[in-house]
Protein backbone atom coordinates (compact mmCIF):
# COMPACT_ATOMS: atom_id res chain seq x y z
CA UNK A 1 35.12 126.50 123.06
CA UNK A 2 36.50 130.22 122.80
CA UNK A 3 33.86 132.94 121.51
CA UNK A 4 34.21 133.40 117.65
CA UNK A 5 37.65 135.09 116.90
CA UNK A 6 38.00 137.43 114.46
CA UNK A 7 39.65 134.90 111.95
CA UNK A 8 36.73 132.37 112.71
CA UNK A 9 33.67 135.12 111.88
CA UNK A 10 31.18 134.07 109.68
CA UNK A 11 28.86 136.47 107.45
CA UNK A 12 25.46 136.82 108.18
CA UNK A 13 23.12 135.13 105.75
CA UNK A 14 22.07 138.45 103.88
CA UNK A 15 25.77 138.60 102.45
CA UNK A 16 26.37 135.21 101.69
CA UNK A 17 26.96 134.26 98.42
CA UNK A 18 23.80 133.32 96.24
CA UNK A 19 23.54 129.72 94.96
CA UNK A 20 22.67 130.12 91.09
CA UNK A 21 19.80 128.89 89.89
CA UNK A 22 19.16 125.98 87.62
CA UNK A 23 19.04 126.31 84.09
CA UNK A 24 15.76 127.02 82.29
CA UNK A 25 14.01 123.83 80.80
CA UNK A 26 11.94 124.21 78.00
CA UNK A 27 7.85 122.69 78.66
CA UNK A 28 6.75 119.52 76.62
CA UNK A 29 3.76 120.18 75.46
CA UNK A 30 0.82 118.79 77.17
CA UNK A 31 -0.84 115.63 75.44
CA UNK A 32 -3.75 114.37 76.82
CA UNK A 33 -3.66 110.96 78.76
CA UNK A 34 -4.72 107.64 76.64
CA UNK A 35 -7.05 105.85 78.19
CA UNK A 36 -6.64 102.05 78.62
CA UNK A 37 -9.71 101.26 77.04
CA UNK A 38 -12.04 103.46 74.85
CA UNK A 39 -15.58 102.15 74.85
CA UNK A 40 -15.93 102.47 71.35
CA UNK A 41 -12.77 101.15 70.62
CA UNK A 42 -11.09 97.46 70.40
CA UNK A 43 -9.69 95.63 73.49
CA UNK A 44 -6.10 96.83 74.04
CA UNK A 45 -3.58 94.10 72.50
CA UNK A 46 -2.11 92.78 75.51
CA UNK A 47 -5.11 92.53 77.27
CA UNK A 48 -6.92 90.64 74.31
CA UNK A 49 -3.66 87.94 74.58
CA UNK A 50 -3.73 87.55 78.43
CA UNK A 51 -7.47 86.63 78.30
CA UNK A 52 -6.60 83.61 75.35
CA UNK A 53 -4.20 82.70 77.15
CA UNK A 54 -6.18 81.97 80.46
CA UNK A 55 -8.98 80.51 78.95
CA UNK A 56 -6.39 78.52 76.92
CA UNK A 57 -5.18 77.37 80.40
CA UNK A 58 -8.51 77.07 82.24
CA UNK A 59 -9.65 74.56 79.71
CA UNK A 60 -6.52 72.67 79.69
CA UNK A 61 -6.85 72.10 83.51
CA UNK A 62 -10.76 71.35 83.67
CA UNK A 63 -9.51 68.93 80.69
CA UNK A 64 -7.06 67.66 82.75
CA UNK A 65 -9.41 66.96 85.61
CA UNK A 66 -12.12 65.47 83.59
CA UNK A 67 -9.53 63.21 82.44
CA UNK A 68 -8.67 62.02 85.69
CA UNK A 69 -12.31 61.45 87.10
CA UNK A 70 -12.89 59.48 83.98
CA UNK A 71 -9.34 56.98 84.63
CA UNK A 72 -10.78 57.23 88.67
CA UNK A 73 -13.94 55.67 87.47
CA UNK A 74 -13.01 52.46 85.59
């Protein structure tokens, strides 16, 4: 490859262009982080519904099993 001609000379970095910068963006304000759970506070909803429902479902199984010891045993 030929050394740089004068058609193919590039500028040194110091005289290249600058890139603009990006826009300003206004701050939220800062809001403090809610905790999951406050100890004073009552169970968070979801959590309240997920524990019904698996004691919902625990006693259906152990139901379910007692039920078939009891048909095993006659």
């Amino acid at each position: 490859m030929p050394e740089n001609s004068p058609e193919q000379v590039q500028e040194p970095l110091s005289e290249a262009p600058a890139i603009p910068a990006a826009p300003e963006v206004a701050e939220a304000p800062e809001v403090p982080a809610k905790s999951v759970m406050d100890e004073e506070g009552n169970f968070p909803r979801g959590l309240a519904i997920r524990l019904f429902v698996y004691l919902v479902a625990g006693h259906a199984v152990a139901g379910f099993l007692w039920l078939l010891f009891e048909a095993g045993a006659k």
